[in-house]
PDB file of N, CA and C in Angstrom:
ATOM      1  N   UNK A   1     -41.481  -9.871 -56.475  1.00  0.00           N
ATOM      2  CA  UNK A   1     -42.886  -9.621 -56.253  1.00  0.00           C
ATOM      3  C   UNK A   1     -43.101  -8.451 -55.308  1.00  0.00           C
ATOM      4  N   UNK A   2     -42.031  -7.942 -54.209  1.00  0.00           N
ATOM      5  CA  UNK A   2     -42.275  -7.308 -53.386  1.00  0.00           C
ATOM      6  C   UNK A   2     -42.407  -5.986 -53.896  1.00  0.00           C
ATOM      7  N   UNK A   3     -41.577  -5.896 -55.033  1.00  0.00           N
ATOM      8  CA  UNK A   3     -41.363  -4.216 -55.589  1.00  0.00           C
ATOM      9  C   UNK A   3     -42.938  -4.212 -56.276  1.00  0.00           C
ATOM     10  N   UNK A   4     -43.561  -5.106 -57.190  1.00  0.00           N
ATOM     11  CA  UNK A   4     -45.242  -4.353 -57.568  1.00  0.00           C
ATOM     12  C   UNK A   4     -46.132  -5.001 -56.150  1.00  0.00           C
ATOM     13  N   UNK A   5     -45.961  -5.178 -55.512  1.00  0.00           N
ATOM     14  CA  UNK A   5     -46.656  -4.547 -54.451  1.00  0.00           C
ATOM     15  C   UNK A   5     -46.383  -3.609 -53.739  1.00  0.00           C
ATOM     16  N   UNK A   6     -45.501  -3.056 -53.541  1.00  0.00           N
ATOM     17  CA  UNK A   6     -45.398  -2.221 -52.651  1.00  0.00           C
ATOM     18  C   UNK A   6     -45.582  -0.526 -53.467  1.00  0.00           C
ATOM     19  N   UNK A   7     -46.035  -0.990 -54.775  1.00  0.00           N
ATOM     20  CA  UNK A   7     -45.877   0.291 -55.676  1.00  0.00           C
ATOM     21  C   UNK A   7     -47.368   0.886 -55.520  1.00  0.00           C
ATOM     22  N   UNK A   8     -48.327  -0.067 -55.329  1.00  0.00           N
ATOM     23  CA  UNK A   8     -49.849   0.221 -55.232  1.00  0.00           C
ATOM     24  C   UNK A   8     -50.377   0.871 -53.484  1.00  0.00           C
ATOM     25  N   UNK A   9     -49.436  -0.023 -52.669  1.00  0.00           N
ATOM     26  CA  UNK A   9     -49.543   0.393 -51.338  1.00  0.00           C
ATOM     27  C   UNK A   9     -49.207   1.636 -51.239  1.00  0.00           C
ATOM     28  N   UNK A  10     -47.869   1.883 -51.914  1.00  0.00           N
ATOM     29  CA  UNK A  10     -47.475   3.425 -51.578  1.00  0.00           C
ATOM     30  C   UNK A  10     -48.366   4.358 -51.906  1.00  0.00           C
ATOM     31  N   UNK A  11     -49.133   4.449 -53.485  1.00  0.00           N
ATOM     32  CA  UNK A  11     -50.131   4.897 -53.668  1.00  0.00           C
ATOM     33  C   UNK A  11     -51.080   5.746 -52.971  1.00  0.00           C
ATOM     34  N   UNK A  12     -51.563   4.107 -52.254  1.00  0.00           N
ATOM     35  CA  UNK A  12     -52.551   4.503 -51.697  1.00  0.00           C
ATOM     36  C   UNK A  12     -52.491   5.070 -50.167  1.00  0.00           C
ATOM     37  N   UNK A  13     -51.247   4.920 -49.862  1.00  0.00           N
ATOM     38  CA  UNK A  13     -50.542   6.107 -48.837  1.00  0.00           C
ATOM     39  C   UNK A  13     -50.247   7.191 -48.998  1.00  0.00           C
ATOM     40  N   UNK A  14     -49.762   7.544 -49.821  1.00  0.00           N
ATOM     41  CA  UNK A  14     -49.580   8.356 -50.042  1.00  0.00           C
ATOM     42  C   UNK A  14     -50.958   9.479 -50.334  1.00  0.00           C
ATOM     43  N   UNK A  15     -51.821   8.806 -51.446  1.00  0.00           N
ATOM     44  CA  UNK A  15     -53.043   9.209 -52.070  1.00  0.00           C
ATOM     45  C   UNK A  15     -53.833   9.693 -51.472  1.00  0.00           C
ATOM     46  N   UNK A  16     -53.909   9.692 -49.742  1.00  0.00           N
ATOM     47  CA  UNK A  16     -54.858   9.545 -48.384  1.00  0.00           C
ATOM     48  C   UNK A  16     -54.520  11.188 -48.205  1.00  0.00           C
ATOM     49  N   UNK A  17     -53.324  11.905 -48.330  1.00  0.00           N
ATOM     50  CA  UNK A  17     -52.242  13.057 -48.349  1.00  0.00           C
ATOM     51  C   UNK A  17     -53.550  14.177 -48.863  1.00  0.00           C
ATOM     52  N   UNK A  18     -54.062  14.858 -48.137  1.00  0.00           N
ATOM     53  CA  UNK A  18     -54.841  16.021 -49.084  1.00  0.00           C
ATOM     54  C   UNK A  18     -53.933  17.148 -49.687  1.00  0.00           C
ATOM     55  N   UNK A  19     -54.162  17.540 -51.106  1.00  0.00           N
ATOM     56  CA  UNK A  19     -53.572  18.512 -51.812  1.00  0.00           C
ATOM     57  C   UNK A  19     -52.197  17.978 -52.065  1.00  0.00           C
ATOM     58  N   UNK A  20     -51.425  16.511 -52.125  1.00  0.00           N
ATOM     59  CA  UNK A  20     -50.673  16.217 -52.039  1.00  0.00           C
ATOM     60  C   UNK A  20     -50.807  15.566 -53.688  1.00  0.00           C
ATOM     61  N   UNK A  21     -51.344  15.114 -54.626  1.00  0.00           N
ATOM     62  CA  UNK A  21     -51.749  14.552 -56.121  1.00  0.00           C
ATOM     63  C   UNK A  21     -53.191  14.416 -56.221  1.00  0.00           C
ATOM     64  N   UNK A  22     -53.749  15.025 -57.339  1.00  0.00           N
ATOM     65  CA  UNK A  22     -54.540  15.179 -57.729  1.00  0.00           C
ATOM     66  C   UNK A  22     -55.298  13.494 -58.125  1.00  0.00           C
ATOM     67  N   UNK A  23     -54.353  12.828 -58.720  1.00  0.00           N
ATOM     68  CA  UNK A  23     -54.885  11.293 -59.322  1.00  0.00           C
ATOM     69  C   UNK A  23     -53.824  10.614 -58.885  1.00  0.00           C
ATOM     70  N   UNK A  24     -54.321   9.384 -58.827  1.00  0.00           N
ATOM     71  CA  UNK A  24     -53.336   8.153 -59.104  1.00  0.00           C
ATOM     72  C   UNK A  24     -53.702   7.143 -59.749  1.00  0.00           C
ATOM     73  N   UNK A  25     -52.695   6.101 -60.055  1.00  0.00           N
ATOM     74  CA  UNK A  25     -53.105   4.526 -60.521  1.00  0.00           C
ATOM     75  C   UNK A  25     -52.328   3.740 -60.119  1.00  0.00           C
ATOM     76  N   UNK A  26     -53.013   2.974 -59.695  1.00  0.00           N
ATOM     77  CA  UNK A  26     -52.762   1.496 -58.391  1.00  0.00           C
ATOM     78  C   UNK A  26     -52.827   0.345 -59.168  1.00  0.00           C
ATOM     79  N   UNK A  27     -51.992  -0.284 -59.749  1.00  0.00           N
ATOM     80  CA  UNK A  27     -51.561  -1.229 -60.419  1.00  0.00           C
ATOM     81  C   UNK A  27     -51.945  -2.519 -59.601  1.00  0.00           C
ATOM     82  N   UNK A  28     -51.298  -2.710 -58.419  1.00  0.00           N
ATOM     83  CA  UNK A  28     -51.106  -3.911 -58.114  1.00  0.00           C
ATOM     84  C   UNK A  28     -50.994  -3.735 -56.475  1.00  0.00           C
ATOM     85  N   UNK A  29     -50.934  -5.253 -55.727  1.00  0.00           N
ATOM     86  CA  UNK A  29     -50.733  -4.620 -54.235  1.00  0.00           C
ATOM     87  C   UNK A  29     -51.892  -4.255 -53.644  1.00  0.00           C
ATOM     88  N   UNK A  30     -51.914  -4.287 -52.175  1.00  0.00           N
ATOM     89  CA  UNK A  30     -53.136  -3.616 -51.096  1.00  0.00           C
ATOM     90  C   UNK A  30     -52.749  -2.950 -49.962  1.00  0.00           C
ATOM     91  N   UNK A  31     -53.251  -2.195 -49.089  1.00  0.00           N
ATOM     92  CA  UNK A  31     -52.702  -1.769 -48.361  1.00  0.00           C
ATOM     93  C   UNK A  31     -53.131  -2.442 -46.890  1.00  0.00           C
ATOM     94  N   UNK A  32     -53.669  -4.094 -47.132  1.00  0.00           N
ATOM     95  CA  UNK A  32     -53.417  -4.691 -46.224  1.00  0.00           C
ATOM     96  C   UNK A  32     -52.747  -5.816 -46.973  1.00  0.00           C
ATOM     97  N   UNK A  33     -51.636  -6.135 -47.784  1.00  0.00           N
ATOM     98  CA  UNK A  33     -50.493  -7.032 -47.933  1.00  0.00           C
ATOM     99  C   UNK A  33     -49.690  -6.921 -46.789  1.00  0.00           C
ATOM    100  N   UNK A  34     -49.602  -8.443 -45.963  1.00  0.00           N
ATOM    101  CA  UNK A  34     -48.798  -8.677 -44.571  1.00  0.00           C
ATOM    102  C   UNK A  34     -47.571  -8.010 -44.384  1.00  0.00           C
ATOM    103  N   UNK A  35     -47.000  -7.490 -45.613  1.00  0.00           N
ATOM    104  CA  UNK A  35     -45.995  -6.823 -45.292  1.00  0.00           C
ATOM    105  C   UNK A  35     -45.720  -4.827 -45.237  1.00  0.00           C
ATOM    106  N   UNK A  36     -47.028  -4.773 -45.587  1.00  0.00           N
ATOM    107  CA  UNK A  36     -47.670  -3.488 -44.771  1.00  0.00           C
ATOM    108  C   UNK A  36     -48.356  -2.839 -43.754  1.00  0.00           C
ATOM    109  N   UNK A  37     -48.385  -3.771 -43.080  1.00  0.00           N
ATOM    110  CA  UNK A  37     -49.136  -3.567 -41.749  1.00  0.00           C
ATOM    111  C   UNK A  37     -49.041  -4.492 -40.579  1.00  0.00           C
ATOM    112  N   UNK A  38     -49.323  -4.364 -39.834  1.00  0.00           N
ATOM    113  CA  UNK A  38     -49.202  -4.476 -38.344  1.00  0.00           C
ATOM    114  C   UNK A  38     -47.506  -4.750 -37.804  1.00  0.00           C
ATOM    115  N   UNK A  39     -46.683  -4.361 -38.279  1.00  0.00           N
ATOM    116  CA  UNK A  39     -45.200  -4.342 -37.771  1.00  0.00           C
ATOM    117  C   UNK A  39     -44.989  -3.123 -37.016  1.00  0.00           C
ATOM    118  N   UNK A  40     -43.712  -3.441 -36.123  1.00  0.00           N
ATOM    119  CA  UNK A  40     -43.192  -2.056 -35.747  1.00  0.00           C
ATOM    120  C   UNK A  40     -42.238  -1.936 -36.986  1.00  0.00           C
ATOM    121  N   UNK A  41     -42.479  -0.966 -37.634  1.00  0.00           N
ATOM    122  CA  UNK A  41     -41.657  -0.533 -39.123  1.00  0.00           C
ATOM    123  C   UNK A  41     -40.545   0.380 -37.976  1.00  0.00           C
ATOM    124  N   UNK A  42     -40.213   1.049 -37.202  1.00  0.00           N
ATOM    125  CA  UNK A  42     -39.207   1.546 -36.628  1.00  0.00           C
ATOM    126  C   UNK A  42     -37.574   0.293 -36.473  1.00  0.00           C
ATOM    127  N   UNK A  43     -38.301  -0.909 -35.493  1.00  0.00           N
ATOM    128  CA  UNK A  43     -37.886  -1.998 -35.602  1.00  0.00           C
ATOM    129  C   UNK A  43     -37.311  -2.528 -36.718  1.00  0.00           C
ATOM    130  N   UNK A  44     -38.196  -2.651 -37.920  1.00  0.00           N
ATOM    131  CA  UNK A  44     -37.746  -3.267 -38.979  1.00  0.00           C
ATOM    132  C   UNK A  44     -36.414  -2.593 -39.684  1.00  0.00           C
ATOM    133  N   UNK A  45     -36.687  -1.109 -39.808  1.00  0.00           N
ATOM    134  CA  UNK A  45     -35.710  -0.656 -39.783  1.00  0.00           C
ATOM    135  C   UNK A  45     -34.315  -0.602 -39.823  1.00  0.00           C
ATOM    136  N   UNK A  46     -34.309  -0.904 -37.925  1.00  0.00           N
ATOM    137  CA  UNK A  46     -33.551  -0.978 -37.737  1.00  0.00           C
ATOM    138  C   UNK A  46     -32.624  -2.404 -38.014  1.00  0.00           C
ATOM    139  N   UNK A  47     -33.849  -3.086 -37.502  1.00  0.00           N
ATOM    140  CA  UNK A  47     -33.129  -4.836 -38.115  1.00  0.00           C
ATOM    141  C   UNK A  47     -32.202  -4.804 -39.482  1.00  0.00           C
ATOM    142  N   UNK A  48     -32.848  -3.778 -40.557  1.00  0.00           N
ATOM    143  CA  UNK A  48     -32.201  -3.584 -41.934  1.00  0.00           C
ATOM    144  C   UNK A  48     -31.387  -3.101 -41.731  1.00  0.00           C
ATOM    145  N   UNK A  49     -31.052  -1.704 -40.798  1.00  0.00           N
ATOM    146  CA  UNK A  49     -29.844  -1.466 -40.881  1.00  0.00           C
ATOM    147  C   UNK A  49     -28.634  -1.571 -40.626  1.00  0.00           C
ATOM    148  N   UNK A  50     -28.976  -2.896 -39.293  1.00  0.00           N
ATOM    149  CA  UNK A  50     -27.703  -3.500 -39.099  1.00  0.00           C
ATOM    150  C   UNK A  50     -27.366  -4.237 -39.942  1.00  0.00           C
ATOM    151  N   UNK A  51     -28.255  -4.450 -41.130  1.00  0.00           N
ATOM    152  CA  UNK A  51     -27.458  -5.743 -41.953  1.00  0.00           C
ATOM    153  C   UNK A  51     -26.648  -5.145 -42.901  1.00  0.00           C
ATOM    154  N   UNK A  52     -26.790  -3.500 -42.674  1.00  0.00           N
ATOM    155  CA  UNK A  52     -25.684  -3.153 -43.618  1.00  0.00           C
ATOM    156  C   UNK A  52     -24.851  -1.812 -42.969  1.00  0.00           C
ATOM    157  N   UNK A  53     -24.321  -2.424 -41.604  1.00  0.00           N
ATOM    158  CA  UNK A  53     -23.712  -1.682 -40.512  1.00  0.00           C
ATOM    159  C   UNK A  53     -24.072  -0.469 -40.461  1.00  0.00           C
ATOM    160  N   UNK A  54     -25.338   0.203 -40.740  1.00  0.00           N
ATOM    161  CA  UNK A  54     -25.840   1.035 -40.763  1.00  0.00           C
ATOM    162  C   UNK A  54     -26.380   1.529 -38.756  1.00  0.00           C
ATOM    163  N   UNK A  55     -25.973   2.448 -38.483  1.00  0.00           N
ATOM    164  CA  UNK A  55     -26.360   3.241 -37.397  1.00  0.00           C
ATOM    165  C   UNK A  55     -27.746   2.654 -36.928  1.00  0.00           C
ATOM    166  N   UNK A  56     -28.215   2.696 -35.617  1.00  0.00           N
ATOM    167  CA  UNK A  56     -30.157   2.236 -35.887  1.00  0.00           C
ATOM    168  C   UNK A  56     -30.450   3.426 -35.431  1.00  0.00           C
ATOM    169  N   UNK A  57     -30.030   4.429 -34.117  1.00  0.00           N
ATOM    170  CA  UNK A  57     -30.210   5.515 -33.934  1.00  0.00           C
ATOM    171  C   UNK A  57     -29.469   7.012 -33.784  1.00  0.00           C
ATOM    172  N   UNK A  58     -29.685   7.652 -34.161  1.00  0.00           N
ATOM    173  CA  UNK A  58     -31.003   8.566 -34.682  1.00  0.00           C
ATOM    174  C   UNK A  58     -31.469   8.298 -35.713  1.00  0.00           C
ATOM    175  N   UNK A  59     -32.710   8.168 -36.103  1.00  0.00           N
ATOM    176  CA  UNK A  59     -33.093   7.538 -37.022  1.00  0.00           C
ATOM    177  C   UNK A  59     -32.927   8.387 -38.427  1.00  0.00           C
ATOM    178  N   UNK A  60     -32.713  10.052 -38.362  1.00  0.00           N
ATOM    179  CA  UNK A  60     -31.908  10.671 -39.088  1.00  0.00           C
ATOM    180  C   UNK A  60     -30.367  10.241 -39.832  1.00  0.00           C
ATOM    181  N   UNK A  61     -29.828   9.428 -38.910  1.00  0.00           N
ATOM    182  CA  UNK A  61     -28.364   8.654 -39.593  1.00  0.00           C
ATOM    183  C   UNK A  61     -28.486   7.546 -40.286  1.00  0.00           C
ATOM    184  N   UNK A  62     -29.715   6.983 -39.541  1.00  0.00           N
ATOM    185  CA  UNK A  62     -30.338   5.814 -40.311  1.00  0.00           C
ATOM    186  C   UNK A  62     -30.240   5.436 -41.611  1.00  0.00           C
ATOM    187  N   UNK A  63     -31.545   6.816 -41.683  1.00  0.00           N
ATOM    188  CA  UNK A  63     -32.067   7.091 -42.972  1.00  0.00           C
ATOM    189  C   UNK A  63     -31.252   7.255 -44.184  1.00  0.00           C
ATOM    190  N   UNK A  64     -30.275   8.325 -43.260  1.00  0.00           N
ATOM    191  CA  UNK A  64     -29.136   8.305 -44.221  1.00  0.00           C
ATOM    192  C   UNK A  64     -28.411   7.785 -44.897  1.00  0.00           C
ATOM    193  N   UNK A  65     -27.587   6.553 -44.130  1.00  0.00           N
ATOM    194  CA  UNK A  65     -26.951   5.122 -44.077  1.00  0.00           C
ATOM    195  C   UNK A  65     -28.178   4.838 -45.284  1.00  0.00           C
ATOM    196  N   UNK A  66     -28.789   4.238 -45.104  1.00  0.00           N
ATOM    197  CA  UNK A  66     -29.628   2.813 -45.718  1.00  0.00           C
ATOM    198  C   UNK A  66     -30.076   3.444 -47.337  1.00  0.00           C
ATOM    199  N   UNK A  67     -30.051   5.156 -47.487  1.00  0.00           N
ATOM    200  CA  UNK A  67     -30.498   5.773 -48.271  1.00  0.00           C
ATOM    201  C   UNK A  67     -29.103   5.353 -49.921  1.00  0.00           C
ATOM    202  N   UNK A  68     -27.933   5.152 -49.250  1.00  0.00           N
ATOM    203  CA  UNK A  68     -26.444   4.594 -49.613  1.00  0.00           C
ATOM    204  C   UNK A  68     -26.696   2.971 -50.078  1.00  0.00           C
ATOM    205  N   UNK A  69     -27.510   2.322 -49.595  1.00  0.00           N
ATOM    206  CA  UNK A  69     -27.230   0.923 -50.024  1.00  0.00           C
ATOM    207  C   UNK A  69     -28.762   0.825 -51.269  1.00  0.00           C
ATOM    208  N   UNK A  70     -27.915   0.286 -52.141  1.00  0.00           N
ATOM    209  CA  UNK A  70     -28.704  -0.313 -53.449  1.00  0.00           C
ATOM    210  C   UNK A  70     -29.633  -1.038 -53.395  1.00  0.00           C
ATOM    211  N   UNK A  71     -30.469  -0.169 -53.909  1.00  0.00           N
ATOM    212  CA  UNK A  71     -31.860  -1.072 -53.835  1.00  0.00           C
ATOM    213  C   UNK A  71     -32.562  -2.137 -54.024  1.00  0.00           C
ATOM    214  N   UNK A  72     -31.577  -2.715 -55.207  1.00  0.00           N
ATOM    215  CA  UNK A  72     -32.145  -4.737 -55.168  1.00  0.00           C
ATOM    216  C   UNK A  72     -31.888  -4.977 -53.945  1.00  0.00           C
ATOM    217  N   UNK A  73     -30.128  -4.831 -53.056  1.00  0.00           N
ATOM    218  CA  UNK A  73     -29.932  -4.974 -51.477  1.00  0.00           C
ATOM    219  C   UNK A  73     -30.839  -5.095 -50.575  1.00  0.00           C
ATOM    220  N   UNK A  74     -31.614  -4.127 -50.615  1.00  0.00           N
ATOM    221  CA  UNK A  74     -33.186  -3.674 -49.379  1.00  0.00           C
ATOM    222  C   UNK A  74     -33.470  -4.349 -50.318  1.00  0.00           C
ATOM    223  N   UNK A  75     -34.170  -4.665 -51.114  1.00  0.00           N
ATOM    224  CA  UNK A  75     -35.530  -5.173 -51.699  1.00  0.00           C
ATOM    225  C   UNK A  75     -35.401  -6.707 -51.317  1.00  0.00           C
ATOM    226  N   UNK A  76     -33.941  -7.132 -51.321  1.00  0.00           N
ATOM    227  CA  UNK A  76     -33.386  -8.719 -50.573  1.00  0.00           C
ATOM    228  C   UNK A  76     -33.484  -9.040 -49.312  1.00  0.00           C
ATOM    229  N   UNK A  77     -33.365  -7.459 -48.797  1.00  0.00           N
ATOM    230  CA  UNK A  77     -33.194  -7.976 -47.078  1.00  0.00           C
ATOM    231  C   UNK A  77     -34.978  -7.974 -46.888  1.00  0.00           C
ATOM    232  N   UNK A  78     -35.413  -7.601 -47.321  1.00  0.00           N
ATOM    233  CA  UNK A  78     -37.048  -7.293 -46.974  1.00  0.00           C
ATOM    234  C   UNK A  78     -37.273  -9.367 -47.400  1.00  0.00           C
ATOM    235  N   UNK A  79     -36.785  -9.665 -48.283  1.00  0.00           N
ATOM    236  CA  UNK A  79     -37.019 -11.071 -48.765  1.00  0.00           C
ATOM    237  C   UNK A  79     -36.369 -11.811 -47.209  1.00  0.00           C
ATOM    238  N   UNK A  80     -34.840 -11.791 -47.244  1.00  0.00           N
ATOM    239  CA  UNK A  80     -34.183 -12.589 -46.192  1.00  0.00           C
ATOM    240  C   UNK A  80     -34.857 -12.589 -44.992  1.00  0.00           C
ATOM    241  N   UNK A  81     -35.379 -10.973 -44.281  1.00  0.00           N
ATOM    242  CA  UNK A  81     -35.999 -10.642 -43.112  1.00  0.00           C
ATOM    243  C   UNK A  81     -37.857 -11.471 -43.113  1.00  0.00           C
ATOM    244  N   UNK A  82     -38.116 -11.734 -44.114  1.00  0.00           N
ATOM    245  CA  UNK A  82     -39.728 -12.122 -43.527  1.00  0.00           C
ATOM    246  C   UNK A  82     -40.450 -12.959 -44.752  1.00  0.00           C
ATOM    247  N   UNK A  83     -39.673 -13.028 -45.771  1.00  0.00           N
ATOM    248  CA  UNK A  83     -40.103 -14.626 -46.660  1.00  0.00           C
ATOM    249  C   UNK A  83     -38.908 -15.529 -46.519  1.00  0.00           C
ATOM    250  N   UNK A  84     -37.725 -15.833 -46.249  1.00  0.00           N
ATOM    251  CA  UNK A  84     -36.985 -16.504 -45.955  1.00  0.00           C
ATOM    252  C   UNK A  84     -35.620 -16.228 -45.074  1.00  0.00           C
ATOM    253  N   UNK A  85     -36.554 -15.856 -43.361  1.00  0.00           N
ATOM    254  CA  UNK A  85     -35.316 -15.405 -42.987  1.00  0.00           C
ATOM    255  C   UNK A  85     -33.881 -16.300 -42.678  1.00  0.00           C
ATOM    256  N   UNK A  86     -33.744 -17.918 -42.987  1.00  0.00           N
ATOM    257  CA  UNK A  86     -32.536 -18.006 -42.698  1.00  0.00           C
ATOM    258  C   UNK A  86     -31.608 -17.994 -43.726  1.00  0.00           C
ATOM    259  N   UNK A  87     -31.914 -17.508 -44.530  1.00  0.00           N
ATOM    260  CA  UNK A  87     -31.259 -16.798 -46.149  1.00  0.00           C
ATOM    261  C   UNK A  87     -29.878 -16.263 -46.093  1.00  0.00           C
ATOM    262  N   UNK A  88     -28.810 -15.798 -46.456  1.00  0.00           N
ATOM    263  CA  UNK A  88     -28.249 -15.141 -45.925  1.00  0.00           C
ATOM    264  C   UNK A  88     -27.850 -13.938 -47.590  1.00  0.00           C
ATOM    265  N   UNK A  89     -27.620 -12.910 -47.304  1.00  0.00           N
ATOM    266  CA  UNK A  89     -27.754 -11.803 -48.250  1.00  0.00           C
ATOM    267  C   UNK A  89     -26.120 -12.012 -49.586  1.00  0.00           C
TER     268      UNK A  89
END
């Protein structure tokens, strides 16, 4: 469920961008779904990237690191981290 929501949020983040797309279409999702807002997303981050011995800072190595792990992976830890965190991956 997390991936079509988060496809409409991006959207409309993105969409806010002047001269950045002309149109969009927002399927699904809001850009107040609990898991878009009010977090420290720096934090979260980092929480993700230790789960896949990923660096937490500079957040340049981070990025890097986590950019390497497969995306059902993140799309699980986003599940394990805040719909069932005593889950284990």
């Amino acid at each position: 469920m997390s991936q079509a929501l988060s496809g409409r949020t991006s959207v409309i983040r993105v969409g806010v961008v002047p001269g950045l797309f002309t149109g969009a279409i927002m399927e699904s999702g809001t850009t107040l779904s609990p898991w878009a807002k009010g977090r420290d997303f720096l934090a979260t981050a980092q929480a993700v990237a230790e789960r896949f011995d990923c660096p937490t800072l500079p957040t340049d190595d981070l990025v890097a690191c986590l950019q390497t792990v497969g995306a059902h992976l993140l799309d699980m830890s986003y599940f394990t981290l805040y719909v069932r965190p005593n889950t284990d991956l």
